[in-house]
N, C-alpha and C. Protein backbone atom coordinates (compact mmCIF):
# COMPACT_ATOMS: atom_id res chain seq x y z
N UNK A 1 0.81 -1.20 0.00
CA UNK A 1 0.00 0.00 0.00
C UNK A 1 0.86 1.27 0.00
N UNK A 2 1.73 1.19 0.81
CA UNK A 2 2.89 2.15 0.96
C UNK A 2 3.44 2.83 -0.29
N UNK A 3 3.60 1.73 -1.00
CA UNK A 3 4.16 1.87 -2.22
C UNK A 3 3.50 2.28 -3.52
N UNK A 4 2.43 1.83 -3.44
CA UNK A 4 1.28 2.54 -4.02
C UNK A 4 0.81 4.16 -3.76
N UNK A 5 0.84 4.49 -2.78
CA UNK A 5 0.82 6.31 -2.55
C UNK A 5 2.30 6.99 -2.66
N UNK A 6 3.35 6.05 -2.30
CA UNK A 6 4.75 6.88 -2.99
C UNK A 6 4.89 7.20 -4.89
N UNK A 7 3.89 6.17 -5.37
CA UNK A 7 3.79 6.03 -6.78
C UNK A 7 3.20 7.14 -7.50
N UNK A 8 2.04 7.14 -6.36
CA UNK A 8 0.90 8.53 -7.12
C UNK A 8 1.28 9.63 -6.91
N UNK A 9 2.22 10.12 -5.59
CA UNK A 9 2.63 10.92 -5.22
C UNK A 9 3.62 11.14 -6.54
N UNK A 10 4.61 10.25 -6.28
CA UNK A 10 5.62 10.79 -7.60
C UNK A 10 5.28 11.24 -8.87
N UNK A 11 4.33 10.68 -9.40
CA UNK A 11 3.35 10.44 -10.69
C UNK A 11 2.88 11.90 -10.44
N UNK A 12 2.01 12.50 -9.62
CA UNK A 12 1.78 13.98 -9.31
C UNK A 12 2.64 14.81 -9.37
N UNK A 13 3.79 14.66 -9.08
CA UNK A 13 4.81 15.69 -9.09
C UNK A 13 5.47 15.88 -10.62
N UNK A 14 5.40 14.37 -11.23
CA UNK A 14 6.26 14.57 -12.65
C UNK A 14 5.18 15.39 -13.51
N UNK A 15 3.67 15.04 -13.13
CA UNK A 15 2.71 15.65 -14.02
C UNK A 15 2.65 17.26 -13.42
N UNK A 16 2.68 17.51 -12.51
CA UNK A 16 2.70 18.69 -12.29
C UNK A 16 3.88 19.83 -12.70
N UNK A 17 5.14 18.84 -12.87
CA UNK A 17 6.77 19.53 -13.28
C UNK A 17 6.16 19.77 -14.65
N UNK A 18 6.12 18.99 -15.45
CA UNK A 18 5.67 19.01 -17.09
C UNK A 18 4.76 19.89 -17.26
N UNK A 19 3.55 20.34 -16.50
CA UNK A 19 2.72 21.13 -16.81
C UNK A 19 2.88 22.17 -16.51
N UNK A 20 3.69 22.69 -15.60
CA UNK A 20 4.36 24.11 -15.28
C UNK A 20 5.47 24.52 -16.24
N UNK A 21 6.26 23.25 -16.96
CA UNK A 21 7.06 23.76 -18.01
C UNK A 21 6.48 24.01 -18.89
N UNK A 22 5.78 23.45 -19.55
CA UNK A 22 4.93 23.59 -20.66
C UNK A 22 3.96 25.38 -20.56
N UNK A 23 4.17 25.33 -19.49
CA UNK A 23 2.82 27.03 -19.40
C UNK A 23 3.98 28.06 -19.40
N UNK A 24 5.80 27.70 -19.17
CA UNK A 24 6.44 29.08 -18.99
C UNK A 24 6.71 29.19 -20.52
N UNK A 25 6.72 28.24 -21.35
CA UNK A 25 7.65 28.15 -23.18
C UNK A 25 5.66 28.41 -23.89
N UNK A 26 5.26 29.99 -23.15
CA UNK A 26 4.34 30.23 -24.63
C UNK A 26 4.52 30.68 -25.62
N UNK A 27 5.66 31.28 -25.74
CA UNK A 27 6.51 31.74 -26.92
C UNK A 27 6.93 31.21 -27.83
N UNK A 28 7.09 31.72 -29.52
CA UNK A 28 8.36 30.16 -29.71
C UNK A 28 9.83 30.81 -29.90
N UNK A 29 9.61 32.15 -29.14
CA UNK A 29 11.36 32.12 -28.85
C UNK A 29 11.71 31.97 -27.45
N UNK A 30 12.82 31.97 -27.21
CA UNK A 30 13.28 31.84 -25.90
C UNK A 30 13.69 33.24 -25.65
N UNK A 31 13.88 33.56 -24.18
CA UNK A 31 14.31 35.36 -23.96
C UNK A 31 15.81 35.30 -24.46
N UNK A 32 16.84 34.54 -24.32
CA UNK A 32 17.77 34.73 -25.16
C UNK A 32 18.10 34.66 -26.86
N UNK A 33 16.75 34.74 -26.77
CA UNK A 33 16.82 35.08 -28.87
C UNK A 33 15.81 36.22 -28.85
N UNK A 34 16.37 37.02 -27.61
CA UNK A 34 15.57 38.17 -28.07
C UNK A 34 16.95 39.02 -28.38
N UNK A 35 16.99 39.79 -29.37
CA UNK A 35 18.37 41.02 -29.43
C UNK A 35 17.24 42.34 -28.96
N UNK A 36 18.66 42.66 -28.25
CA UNK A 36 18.21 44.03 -27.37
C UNK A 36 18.20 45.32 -28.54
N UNK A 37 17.72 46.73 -29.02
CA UNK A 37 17.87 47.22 -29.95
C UNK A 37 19.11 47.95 -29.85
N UNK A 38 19.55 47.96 -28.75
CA UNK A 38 20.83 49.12 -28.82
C UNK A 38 21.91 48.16 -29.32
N UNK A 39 21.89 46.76 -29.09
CA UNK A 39 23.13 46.00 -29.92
C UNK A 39 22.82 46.00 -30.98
N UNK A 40 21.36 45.66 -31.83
CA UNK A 40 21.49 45.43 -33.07
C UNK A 40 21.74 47.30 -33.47
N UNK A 41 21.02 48.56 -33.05
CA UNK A 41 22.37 49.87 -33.41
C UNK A 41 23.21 49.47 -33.48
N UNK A 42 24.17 48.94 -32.45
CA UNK A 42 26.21 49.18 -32.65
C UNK A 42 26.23 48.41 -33.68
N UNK A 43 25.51 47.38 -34.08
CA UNK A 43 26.11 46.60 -34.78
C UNK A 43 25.70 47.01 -36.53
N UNK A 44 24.89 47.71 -36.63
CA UNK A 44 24.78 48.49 -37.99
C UNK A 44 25.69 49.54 -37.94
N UNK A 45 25.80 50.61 -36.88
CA UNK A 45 26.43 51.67 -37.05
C UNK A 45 27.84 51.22 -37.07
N UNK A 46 28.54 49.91 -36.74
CA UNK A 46 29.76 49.61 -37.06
C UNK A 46 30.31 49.00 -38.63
N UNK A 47 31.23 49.75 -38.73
CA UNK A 47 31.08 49.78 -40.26
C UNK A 47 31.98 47.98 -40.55
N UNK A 48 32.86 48.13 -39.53
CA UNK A 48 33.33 46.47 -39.00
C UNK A 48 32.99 45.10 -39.16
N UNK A 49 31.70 45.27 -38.58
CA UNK A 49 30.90 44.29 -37.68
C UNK A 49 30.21 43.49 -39.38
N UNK A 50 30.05 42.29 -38.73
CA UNK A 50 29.38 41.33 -39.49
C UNK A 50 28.25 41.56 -39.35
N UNK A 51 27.58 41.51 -40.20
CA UNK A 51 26.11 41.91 -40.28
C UNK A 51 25.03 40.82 -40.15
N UNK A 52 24.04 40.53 -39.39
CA UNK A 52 23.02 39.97 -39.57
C UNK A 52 22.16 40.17 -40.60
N UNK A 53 21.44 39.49 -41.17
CA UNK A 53 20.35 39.53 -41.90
C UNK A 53 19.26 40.09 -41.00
N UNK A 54 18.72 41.57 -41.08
CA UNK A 54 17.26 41.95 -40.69
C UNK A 54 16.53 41.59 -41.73
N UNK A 55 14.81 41.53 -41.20
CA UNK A 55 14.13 41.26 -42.30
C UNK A 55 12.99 41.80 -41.45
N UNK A 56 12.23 42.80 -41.65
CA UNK A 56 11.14 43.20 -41.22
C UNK A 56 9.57 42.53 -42.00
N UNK A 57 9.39 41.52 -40.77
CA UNK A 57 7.99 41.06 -41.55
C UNK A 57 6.29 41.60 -40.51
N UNK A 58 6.88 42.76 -40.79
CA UNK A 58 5.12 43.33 -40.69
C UNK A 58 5.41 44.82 -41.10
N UNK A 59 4.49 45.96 -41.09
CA UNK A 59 4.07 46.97 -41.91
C UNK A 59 4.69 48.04 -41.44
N UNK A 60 5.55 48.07 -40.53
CA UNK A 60 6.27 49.25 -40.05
C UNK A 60 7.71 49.83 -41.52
N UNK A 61 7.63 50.81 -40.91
CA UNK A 61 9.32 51.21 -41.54
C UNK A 61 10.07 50.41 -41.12
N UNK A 62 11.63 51.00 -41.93
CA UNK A 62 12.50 49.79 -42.27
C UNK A 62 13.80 50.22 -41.45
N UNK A 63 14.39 49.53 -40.52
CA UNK A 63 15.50 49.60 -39.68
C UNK A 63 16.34 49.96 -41.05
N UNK A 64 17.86 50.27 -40.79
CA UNK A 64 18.45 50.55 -41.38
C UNK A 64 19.10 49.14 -41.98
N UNK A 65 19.19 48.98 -43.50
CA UNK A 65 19.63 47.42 -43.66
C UNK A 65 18.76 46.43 -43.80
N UNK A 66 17.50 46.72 -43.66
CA UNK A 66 16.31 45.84 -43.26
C UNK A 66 15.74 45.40 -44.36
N UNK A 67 15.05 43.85 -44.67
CA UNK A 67 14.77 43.89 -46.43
C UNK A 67 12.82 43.51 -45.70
N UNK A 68 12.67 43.84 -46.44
CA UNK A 68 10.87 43.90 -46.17
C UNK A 68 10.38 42.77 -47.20
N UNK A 69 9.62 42.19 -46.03
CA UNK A 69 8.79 40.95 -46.59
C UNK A 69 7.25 40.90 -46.48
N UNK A 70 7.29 42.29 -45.90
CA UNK A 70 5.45 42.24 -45.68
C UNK A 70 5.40 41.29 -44.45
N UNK A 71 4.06 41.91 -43.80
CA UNK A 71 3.31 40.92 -42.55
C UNK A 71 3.04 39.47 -42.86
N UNK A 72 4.11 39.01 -41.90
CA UNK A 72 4.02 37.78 -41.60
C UNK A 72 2.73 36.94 -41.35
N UNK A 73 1.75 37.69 -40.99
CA UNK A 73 0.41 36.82 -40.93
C UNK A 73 0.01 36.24 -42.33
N UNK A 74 0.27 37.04 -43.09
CA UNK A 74 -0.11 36.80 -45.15
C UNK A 74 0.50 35.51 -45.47
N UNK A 75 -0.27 34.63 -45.98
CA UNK A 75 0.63 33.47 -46.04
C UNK A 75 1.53 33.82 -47.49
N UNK A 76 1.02 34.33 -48.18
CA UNK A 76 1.90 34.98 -49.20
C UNK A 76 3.29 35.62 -48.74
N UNK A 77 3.41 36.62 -47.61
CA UNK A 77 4.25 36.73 -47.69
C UNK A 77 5.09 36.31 -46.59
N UNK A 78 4.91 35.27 -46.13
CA UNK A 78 5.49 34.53 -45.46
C UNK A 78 6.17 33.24 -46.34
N UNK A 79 5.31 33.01 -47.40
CA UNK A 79 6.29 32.33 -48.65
C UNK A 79 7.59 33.48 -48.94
N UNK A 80 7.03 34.45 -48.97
CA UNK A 80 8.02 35.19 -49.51
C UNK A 80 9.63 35.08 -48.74
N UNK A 81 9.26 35.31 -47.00
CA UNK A 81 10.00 35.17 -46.40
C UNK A 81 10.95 33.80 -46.47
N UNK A 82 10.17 32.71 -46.61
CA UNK A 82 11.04 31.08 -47.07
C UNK A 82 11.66 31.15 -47.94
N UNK A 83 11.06 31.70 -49.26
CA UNK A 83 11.97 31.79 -50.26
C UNK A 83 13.38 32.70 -50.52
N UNK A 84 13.05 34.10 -49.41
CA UNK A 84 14.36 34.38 -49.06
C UNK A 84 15.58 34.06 -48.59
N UNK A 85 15.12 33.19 -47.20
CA UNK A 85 16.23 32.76 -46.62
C UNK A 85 16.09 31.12 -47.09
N UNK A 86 15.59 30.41 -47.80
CA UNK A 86 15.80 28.88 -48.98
C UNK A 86 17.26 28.73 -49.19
N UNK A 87 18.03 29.58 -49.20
CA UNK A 87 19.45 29.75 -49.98
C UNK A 87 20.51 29.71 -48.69
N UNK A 88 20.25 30.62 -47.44
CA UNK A 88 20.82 31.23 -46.61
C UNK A 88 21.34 30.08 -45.57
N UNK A 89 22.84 29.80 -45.22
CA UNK A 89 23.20 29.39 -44.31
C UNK A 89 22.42 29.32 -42.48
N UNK A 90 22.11 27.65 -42.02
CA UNK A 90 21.16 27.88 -41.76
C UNK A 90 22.05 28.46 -40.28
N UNK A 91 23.22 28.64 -40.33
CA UNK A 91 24.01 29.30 -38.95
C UNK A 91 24.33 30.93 -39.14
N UNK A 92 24.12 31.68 -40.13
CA UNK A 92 23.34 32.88 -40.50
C UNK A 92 22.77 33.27 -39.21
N UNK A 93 23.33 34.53 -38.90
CA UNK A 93 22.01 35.14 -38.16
C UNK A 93 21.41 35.61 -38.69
N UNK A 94 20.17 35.69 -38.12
CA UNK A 94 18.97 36.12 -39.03
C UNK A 94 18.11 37.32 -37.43
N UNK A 95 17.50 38.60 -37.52
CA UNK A 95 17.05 39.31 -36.89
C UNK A 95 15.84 39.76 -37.97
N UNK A 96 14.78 39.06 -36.94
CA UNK A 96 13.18 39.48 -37.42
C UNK A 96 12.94 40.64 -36.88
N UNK A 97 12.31 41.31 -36.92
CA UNK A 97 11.17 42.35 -36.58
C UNK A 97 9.61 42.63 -36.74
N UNK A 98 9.30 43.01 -36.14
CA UNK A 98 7.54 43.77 -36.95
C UNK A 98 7.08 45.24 -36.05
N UNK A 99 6.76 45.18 -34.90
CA UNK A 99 6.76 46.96 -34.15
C UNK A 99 5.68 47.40 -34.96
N UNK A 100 4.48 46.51 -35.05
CA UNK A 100 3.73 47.64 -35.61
C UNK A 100 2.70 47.41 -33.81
N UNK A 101 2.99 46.87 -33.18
CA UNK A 101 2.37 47.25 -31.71
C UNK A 101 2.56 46.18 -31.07
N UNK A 102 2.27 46.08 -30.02
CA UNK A 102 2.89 45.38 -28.78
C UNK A 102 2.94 43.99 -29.10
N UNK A 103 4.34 42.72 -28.60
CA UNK A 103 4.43 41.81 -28.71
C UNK A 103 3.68 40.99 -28.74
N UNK A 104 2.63 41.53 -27.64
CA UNK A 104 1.33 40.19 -27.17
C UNK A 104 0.36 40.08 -28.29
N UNK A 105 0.00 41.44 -28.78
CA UNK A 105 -1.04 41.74 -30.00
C UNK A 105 -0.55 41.19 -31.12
N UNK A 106 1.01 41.09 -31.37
CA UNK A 106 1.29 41.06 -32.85
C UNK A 106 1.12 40.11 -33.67
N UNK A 107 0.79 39.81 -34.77
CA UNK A 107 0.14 38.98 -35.64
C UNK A 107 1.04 38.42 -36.40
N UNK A 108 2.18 39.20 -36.73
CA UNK A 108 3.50 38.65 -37.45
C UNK A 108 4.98 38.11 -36.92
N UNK A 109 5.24 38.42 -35.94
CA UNK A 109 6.15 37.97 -35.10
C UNK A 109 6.24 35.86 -34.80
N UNK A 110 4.83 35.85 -34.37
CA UNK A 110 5.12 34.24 -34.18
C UNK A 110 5.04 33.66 -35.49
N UNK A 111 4.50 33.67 -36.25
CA UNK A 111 4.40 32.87 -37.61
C UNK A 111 5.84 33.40 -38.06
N UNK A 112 6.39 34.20 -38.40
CA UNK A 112 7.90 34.24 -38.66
C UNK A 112 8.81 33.48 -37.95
N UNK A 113 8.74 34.11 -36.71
CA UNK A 113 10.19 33.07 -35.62
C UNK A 113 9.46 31.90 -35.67
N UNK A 114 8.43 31.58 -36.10
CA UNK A 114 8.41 30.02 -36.36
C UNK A 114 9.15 28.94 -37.74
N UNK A 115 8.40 30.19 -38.74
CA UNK A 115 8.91 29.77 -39.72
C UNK A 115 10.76 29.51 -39.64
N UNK A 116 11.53 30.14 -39.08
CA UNK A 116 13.01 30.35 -38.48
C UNK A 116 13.12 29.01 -37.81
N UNK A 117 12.53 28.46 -37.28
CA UNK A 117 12.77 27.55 -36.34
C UNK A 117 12.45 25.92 -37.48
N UNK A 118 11.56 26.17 -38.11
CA UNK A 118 11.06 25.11 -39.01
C UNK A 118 11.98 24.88 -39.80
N UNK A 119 13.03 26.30 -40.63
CA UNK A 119 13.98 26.08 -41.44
C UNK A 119 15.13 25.41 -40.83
N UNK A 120 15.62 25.76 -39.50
CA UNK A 120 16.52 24.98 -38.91
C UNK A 120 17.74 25.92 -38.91
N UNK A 121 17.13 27.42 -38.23
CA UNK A 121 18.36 28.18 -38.34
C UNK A 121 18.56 28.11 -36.88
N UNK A 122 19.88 28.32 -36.60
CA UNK A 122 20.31 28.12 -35.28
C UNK A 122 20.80 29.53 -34.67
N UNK A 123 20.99 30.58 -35.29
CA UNK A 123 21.01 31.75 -34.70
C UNK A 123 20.54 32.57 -35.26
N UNK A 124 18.83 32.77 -34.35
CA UNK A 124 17.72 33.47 -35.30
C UNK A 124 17.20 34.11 -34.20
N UNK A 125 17.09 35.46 -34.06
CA UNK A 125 16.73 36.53 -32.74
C UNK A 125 15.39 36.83 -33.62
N UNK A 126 14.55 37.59 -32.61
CA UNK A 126 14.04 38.34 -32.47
C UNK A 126 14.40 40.15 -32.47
N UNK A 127 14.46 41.04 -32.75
CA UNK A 127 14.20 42.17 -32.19
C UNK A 127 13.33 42.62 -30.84
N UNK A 128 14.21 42.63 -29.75
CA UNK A 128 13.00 43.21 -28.96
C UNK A 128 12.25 44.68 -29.13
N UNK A 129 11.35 44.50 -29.36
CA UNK A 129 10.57 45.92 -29.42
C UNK A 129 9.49 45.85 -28.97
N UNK A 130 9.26 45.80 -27.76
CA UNK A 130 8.01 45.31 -26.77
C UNK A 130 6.53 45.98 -26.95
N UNK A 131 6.86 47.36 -27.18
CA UNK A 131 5.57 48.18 -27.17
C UNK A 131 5.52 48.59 -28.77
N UNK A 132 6.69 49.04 -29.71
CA UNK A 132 6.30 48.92 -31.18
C UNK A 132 7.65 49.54 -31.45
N UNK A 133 8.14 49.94 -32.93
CA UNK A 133 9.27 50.36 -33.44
C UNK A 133 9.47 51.42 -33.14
N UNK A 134 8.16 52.42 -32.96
CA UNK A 134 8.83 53.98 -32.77
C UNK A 134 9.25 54.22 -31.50
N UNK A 135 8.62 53.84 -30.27
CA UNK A 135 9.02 54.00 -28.96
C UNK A 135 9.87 53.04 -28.97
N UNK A 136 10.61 52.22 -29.54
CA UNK A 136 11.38 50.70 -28.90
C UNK A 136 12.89 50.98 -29.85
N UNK A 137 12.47 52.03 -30.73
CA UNK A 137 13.51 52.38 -31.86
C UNK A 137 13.84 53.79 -32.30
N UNK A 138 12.99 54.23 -32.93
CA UNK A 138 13.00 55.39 -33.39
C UNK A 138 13.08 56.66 -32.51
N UNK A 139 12.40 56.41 -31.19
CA UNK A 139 12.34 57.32 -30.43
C UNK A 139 14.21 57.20 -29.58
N UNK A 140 14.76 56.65 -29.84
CA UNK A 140 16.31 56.33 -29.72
C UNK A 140 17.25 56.87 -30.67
N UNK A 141 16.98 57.41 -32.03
CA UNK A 141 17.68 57.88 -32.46
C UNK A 141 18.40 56.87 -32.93
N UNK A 142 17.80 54.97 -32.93
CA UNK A 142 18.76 54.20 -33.40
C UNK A 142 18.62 54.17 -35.36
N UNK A 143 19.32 53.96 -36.13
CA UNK A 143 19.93 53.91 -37.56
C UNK A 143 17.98 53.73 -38.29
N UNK A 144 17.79 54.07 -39.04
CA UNK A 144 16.22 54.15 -39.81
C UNK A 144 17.23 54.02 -41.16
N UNK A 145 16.30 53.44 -42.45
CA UNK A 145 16.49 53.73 -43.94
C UNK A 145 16.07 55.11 -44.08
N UNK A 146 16.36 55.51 -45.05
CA UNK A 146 15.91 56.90 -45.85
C UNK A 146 14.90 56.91 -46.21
């Protein structure tokens, strides 16, 4: 009998470990594939520096360097986005974006860093821009296109 309530007991705890992990990964990035915006600045404004691939997939303006694929929600242009990086080394960094409003709302962000993850790139950030591009960017004075 003893052994029988050490069983369920344990059995409770592994189901309960698993289900608390499972509720912290709602994301499909992790916080360390988020890039902070003031590194991805130094790292444009350095004329040096190896460059990541930006790719802005939703409707905002364009970081400096940034190639536009249209909102990621479009399944169109989320082909578009595959067929971009189809070619691209999958150890490439790659830095998404969208900033057209807050992370939780955004419509293009997860279907992209997913699509990133499906291709099998292994160093693929995010942009953090929590509340949107102009307050998270622009209002910084960090690098814009013309």
């Amino acid at each position: 009998m003893k052994k029988r309530i050490y069983f369920f007991v344990a059995l409770a705890v592994v189901l309960l470990s698993v289900t608390a992990f499972n509720k912290k990964q709602t994301e499909p990035w992790t916080p360390d594939q988020l890039m902070q915006p003031e590194k991805l600045a130094v790292i444009i404004n350095d004329s040096t520096a190896v460059k990541p691939i930006i790719i802005s997939v939703g409707p905002v303006d364009l970081i400096k360097g940034a190639i536009k694929t249209g909102p990621a929600k479009e399944k169109e242009n989320l082909k578009d986005l595959k067929k971009l990086l189809s070619k691209e080394d999958r150890k490439r960094e790659i830095v998404i974006y969208c900033g057209c409003c807050p992370f939780k709302d955004c419509p293009n962000i997860r279907p992209a860093f997913s699509l990133l993850t499906e291709m099998k790139f292994t160093n693929r950030k995010l942009l953090n821009l929590p509340r949107n591009l102009k307050v998270d960017w622009i209002d910084h004075n960090y690098p814009m296109s013309n």
